[in-house]
PDB file of N, CA and C in Angstrom:
ATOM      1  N   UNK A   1      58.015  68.856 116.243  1.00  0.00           N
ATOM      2  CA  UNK A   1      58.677  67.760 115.597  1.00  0.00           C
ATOM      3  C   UNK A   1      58.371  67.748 114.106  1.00  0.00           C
ATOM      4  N   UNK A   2      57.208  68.045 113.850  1.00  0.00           N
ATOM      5  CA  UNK A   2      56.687  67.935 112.091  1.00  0.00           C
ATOM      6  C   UNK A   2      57.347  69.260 111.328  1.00  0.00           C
ATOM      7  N   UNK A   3      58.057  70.102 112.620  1.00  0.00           N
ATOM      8  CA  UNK A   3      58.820  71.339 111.549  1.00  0.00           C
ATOM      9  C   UNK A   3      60.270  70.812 111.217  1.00  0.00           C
ATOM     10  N   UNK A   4      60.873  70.560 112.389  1.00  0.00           N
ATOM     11  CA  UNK A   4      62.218  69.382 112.388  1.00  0.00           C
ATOM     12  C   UNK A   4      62.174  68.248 111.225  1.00  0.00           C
ATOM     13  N   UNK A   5      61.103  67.390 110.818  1.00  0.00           N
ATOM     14  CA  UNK A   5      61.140  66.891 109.652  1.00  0.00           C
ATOM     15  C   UNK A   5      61.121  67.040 108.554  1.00  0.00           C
ATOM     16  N   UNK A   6      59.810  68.728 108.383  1.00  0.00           N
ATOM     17  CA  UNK A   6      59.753  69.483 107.103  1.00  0.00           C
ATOM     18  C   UNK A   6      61.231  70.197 106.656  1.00  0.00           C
ATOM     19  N   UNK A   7      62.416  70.475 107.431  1.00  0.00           N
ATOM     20  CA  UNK A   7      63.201  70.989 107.004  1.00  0.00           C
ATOM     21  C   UNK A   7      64.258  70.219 105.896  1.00  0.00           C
ATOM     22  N   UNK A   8      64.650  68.787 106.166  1.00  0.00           N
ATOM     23  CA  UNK A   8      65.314  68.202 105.507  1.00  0.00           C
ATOM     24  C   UNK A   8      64.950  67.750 104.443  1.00  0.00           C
ATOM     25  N   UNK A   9      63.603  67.198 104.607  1.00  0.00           N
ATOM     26  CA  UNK A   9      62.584  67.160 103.261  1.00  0.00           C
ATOM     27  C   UNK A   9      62.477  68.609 102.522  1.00  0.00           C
ATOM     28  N   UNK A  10      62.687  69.401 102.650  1.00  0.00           N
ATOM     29  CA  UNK A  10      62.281  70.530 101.931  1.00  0.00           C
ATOM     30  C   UNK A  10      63.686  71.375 101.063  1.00  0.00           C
ATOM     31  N   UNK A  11      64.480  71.087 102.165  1.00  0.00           N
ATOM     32  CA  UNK A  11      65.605  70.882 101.398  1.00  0.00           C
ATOM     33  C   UNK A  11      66.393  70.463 100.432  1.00  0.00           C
ATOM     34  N   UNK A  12      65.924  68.941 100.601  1.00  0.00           N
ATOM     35  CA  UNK A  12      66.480  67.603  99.757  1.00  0.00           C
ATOM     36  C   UNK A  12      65.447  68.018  98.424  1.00  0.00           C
ATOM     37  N   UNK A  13      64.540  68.488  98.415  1.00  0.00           N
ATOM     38  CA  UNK A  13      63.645  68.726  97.221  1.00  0.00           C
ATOM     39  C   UNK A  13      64.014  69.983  96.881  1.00  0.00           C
ATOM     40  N   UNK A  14      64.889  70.887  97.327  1.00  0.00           N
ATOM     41  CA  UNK A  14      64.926  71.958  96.837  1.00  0.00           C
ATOM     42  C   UNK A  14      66.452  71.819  96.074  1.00  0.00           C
ATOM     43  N   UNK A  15      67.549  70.919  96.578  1.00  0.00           N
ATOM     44  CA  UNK A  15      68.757  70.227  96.070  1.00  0.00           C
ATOM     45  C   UNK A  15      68.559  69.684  94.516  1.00  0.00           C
ATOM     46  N   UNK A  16      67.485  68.765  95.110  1.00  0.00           N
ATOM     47  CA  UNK A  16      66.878  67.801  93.704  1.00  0.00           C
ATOM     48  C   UNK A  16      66.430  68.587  92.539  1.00  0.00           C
ATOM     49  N   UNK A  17      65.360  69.521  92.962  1.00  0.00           N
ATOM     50  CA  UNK A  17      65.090  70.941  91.347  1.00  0.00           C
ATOM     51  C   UNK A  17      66.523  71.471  91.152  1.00  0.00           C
ATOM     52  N   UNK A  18      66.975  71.609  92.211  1.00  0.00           N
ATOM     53  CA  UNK A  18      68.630  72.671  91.693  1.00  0.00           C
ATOM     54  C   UNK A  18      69.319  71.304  90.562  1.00  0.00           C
ATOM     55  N   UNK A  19      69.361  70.122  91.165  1.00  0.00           N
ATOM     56  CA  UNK A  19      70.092  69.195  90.172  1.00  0.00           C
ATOM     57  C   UNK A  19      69.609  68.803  88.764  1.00  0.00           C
ATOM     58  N   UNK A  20      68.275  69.065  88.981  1.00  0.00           N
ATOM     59  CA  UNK A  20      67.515  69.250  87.993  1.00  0.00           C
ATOM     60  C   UNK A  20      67.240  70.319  86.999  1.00  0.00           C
ATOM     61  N   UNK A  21      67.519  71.192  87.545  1.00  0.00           N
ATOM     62  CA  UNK A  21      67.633  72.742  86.769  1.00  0.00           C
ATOM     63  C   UNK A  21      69.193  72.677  85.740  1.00  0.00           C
ATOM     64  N   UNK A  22      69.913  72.478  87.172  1.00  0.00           N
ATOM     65  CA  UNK A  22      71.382  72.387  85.845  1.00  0.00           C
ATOM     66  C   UNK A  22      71.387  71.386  84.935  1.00  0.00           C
ATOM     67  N   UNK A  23      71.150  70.242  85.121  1.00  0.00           N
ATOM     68  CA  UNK A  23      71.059  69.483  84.111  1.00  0.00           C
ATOM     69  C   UNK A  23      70.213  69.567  82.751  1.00  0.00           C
ATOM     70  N   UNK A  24      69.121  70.226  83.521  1.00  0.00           N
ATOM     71  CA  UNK A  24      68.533  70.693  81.676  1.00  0.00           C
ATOM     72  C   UNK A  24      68.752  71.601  81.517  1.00  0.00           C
ATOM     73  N   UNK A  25      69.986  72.809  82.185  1.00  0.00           N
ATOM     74  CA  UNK A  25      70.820  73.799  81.547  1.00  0.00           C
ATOM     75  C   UNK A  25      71.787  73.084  80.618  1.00  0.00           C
ATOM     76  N   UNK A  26      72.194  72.052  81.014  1.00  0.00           N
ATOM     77  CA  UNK A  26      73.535  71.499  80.352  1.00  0.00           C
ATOM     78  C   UNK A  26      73.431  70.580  79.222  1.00  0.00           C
ATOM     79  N   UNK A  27      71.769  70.102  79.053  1.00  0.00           N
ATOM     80  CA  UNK A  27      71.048  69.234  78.238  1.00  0.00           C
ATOM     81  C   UNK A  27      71.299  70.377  76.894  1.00  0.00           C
ATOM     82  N   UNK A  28      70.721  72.056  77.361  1.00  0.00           N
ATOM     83  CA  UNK A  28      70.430  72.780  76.330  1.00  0.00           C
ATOM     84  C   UNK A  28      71.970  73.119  75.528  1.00  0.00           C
ATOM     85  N   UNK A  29      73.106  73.029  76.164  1.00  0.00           N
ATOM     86  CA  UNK A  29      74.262  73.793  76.222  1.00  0.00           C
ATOM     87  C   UNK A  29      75.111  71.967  75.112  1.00  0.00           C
ATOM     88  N   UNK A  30      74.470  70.819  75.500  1.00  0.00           N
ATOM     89  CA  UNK A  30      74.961  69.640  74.759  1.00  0.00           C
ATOM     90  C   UNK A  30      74.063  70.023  73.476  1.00  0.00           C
ATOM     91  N   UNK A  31      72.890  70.369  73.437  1.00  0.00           N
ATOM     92  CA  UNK A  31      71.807  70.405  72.053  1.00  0.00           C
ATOM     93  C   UNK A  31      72.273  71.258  71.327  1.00  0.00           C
ATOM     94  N   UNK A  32      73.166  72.329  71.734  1.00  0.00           N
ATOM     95  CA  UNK A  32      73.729  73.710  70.895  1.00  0.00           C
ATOM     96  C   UNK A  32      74.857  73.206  70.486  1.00  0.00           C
ATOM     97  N   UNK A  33      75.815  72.337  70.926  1.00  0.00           N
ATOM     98  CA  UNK A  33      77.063  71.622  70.713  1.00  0.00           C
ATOM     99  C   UNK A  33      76.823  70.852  69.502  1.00  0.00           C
ATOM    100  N   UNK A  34      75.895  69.676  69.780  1.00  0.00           N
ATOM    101  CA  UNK A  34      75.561  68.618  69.215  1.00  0.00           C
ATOM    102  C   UNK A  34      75.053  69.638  67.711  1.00  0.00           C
ATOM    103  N   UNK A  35      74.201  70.223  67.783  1.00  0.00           N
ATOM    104  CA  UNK A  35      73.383  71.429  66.818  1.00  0.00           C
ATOM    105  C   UNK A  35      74.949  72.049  65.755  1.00  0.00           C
ATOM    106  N   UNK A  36      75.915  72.836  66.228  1.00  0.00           N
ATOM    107  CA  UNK A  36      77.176  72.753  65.897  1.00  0.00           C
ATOM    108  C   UNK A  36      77.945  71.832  65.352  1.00  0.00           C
ATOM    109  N   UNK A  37      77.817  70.825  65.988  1.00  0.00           N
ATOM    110  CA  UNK A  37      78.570  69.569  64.944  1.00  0.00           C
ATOM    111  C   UNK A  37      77.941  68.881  63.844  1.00  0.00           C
ATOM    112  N   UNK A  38      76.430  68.846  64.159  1.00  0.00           N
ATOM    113  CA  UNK A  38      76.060  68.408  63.291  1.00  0.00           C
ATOM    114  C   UNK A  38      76.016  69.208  62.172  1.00  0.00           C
ATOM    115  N   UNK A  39      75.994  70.851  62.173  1.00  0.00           N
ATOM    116  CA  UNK A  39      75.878  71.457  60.671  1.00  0.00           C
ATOM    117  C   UNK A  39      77.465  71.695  59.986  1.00  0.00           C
ATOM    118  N   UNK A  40      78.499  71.147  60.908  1.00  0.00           N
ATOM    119  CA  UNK A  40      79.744  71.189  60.507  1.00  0.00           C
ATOM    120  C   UNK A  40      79.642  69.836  60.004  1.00  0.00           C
ATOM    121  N   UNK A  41      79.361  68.864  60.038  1.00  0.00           N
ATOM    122  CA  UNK A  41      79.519  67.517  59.864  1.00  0.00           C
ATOM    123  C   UNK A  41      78.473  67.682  58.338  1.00  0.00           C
ATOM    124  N   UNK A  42      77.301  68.148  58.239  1.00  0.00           N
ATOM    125  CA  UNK A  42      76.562  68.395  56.896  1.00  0.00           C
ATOM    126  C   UNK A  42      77.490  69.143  55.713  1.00  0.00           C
ATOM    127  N   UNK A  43      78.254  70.554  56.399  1.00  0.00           N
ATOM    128  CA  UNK A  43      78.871  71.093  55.217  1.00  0.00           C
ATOM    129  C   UNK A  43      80.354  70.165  54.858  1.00  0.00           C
ATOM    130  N   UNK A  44      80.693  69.151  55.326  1.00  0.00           N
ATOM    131  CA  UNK A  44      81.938  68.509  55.157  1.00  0.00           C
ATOM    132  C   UNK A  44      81.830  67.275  54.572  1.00  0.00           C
ATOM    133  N   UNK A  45      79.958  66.619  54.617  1.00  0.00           N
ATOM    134  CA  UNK A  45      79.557  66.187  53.613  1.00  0.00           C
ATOM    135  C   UNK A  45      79.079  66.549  52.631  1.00  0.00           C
ATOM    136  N   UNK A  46      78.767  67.263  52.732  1.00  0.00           N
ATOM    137  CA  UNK A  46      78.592  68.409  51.119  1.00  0.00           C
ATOM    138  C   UNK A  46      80.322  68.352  50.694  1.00  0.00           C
ATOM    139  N   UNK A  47      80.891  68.832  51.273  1.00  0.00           N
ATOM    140  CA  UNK A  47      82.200  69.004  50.498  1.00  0.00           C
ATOM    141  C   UNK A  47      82.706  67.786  49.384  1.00  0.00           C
ATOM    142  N   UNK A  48      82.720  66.585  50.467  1.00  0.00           N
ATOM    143  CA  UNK A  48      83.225  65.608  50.167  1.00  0.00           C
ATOM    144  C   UNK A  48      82.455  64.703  49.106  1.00  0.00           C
ATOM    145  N   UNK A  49      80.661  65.387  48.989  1.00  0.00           N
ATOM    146  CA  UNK A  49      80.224  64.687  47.682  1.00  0.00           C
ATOM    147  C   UNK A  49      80.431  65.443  46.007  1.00  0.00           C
ATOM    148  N   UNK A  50      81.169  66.904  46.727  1.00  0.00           N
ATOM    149  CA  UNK A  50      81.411  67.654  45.522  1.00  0.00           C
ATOM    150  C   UNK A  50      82.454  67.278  44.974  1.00  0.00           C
ATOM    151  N   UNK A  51      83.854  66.935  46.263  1.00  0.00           N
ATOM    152  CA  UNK A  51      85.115  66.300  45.852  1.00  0.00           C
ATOM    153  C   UNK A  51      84.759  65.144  44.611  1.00  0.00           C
ATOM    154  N   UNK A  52      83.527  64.180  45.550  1.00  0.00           N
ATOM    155  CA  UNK A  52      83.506  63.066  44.438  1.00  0.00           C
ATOM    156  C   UNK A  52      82.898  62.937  43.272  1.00  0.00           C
ATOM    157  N   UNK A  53      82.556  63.583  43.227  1.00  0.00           N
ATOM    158  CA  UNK A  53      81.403  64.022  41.527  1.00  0.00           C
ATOM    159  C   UNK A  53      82.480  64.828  41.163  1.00  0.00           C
ATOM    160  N   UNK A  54      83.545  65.799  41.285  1.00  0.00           N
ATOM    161  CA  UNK A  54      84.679  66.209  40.260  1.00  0.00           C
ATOM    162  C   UNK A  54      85.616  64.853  40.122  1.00  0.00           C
ATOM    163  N   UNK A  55      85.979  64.596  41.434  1.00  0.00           N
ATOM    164  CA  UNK A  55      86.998  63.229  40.868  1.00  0.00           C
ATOM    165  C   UNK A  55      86.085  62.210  39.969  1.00  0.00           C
ATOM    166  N   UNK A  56      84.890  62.081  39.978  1.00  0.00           N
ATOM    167  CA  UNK A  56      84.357  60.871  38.641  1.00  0.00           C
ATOM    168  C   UNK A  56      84.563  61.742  37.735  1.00  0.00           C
ATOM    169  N   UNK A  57      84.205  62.908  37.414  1.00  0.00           N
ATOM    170  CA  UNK A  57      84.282  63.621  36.402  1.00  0.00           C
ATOM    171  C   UNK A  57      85.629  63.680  35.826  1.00  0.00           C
ATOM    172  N   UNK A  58      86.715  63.547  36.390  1.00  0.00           N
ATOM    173  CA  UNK A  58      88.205  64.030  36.044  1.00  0.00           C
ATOM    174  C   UNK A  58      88.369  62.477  35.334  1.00  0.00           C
ATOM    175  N   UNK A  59      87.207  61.231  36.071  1.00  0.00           N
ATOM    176  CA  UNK A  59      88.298  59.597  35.782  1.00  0.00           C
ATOM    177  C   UNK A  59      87.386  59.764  34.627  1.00  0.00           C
ATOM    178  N   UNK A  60      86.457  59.911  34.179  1.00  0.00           N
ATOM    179  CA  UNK A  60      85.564  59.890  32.786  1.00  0.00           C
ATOM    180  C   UNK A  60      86.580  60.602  31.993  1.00  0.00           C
ATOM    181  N   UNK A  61      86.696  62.030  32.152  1.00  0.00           N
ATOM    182  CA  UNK A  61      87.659  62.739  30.850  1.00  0.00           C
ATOM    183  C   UNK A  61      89.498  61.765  30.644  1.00  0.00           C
ATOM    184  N   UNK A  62      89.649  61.309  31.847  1.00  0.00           N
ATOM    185  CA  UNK A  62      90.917  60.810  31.824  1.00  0.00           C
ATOM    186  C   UNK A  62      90.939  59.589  31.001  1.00  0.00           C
ATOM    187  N   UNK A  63      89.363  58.562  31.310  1.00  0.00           N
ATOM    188  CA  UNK A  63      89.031  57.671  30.152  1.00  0.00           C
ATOM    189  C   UNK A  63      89.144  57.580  28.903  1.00  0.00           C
ATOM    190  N   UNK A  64      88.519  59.179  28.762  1.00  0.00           N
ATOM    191  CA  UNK A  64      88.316  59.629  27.019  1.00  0.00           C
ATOM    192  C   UNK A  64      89.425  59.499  26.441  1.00  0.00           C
ATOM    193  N   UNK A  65      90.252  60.572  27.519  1.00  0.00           N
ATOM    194  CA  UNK A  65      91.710  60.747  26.884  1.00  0.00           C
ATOM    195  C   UNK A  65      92.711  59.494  26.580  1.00  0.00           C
ATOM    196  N   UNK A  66      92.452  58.688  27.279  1.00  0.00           N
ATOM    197  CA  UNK A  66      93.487  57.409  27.325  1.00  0.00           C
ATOM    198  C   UNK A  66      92.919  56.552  26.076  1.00  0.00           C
ATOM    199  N   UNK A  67      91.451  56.481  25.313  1.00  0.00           N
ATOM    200  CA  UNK A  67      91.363  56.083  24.767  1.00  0.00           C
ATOM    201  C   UNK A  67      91.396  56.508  22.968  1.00  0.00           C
ATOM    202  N   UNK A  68      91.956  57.985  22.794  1.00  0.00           N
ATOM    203  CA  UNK A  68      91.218  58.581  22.039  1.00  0.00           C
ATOM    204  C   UNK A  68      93.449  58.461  22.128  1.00  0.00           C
ATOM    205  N   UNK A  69      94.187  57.995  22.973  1.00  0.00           N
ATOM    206  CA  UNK A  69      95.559  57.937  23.001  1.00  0.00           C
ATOM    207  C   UNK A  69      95.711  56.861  22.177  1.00  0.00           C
ATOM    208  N   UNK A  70      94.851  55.892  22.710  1.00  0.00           N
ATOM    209  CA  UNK A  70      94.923  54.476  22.123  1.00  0.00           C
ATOM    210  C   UNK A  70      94.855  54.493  20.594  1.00  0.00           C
ATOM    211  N   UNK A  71      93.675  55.211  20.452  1.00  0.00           N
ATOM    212  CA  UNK A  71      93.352  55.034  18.937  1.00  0.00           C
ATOM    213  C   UNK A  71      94.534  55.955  17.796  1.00  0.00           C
ATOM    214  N   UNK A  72      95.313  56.845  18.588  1.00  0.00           N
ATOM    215  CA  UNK A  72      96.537  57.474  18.043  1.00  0.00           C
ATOM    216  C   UNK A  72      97.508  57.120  17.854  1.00  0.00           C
ATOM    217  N   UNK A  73      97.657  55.394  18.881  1.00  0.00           N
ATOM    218  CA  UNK A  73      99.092  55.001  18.906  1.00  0.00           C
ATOM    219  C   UNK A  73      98.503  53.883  17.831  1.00  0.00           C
ATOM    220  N   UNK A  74      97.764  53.222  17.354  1.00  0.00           N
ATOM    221  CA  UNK A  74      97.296  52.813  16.464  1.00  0.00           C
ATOM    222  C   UNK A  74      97.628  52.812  15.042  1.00  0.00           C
ATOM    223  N   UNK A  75      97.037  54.439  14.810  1.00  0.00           N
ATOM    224  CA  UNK A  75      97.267  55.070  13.778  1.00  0.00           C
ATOM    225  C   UNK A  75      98.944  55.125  13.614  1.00  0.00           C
ATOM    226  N   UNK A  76      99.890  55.211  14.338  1.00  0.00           N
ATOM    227  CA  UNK A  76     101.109  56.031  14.070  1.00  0.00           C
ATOM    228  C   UNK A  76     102.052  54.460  14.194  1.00  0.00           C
ATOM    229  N   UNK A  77     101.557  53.475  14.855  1.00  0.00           N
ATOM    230  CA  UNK A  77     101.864  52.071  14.174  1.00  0.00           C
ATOM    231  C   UNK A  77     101.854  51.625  12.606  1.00  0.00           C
ATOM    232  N   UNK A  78     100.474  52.223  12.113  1.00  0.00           N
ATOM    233  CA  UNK A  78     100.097  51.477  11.155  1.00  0.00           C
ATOM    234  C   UNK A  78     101.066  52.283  10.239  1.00  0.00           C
ATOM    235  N   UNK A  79     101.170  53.783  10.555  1.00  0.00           N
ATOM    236  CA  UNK A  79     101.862  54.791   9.605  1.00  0.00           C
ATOM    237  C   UNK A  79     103.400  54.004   9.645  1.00  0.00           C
ATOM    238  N   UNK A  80     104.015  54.083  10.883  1.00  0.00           N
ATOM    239  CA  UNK A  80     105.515  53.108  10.882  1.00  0.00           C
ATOM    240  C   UNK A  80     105.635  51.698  10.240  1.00  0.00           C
ATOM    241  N   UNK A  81     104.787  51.029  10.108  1.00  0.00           N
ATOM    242  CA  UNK A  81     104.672  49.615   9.681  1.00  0.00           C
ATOM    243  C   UNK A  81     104.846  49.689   8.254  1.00  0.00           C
ATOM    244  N   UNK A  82     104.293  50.806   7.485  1.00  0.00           N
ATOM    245  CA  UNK A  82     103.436  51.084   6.040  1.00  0.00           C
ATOM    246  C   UNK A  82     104.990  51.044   5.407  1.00  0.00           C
ATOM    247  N   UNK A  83     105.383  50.651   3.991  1.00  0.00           N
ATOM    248  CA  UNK A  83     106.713  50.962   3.227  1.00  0.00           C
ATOM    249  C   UNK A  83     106.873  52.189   2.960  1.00  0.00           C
ATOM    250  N   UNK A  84     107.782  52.531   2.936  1.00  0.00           N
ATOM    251  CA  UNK A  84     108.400  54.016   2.629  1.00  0.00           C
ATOM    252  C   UNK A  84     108.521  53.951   1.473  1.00  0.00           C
ATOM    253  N   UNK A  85     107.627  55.588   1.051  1.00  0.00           N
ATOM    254  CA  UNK A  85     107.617  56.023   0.204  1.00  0.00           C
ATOM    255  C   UNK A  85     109.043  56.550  -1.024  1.00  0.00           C
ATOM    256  N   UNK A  86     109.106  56.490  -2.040  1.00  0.00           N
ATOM    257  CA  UNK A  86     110.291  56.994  -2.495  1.00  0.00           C
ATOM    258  C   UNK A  86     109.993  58.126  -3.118  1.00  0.00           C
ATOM    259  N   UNK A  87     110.609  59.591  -2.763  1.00  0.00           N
ATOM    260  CA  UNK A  87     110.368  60.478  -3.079  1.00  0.00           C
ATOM    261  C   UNK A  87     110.405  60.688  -4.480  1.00  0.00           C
ATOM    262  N   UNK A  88     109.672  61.347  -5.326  1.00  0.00           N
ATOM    263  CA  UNK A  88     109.534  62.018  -6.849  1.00  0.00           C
ATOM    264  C   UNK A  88     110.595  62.523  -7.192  1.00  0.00           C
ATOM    265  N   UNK A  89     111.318  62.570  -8.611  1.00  0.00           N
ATOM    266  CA  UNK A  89     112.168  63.686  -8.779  1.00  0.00           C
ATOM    267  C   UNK A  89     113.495  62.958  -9.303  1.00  0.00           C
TER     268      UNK A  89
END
């Protein structure tokens, strides 16, 4: 009778390591996944902080320019406003 009992018990524990075995096969096989996304997910933040340090860089020069416009339309007011000259001669 105590061999009749050892069988199902020995079984059920040998089921349980097997369920146990694949699962920390599949633990390792999610850590290589997870491992994968995460260094795709690092270089796409890298990308996207390079995107944004050129785009500040582009709105700074675009600043300059708009203001260095300003100070031209200024000048070419004051030149239109000014009386005309009467030529020599």
């Amino acid at each position: 009778m105590f061999q009749t009992k050892q069988y199902p018990t020995t079984a059920r524990a040998l089921g349980v390591a097997i369920v146990a075995a694949l699962g920390l096969a599949s633990c390792a096989t999610y850590n290589d996944d997870f491992a994968r996304i995460n260094t795709r997910l690092d270089h796409l933040d890298a990308k996207v902080q390079g995107a944004a340090q050129s785009a500040e860089s582009a709105n700074q020069s675009a600043q300059q320019a708009n203001q260095r416009l300003d100070q031209m339309e200024s000048r070419v007011r004051q030149l239109e406003a000014a009386p005309r000259r009467t030529p020599r001669g």
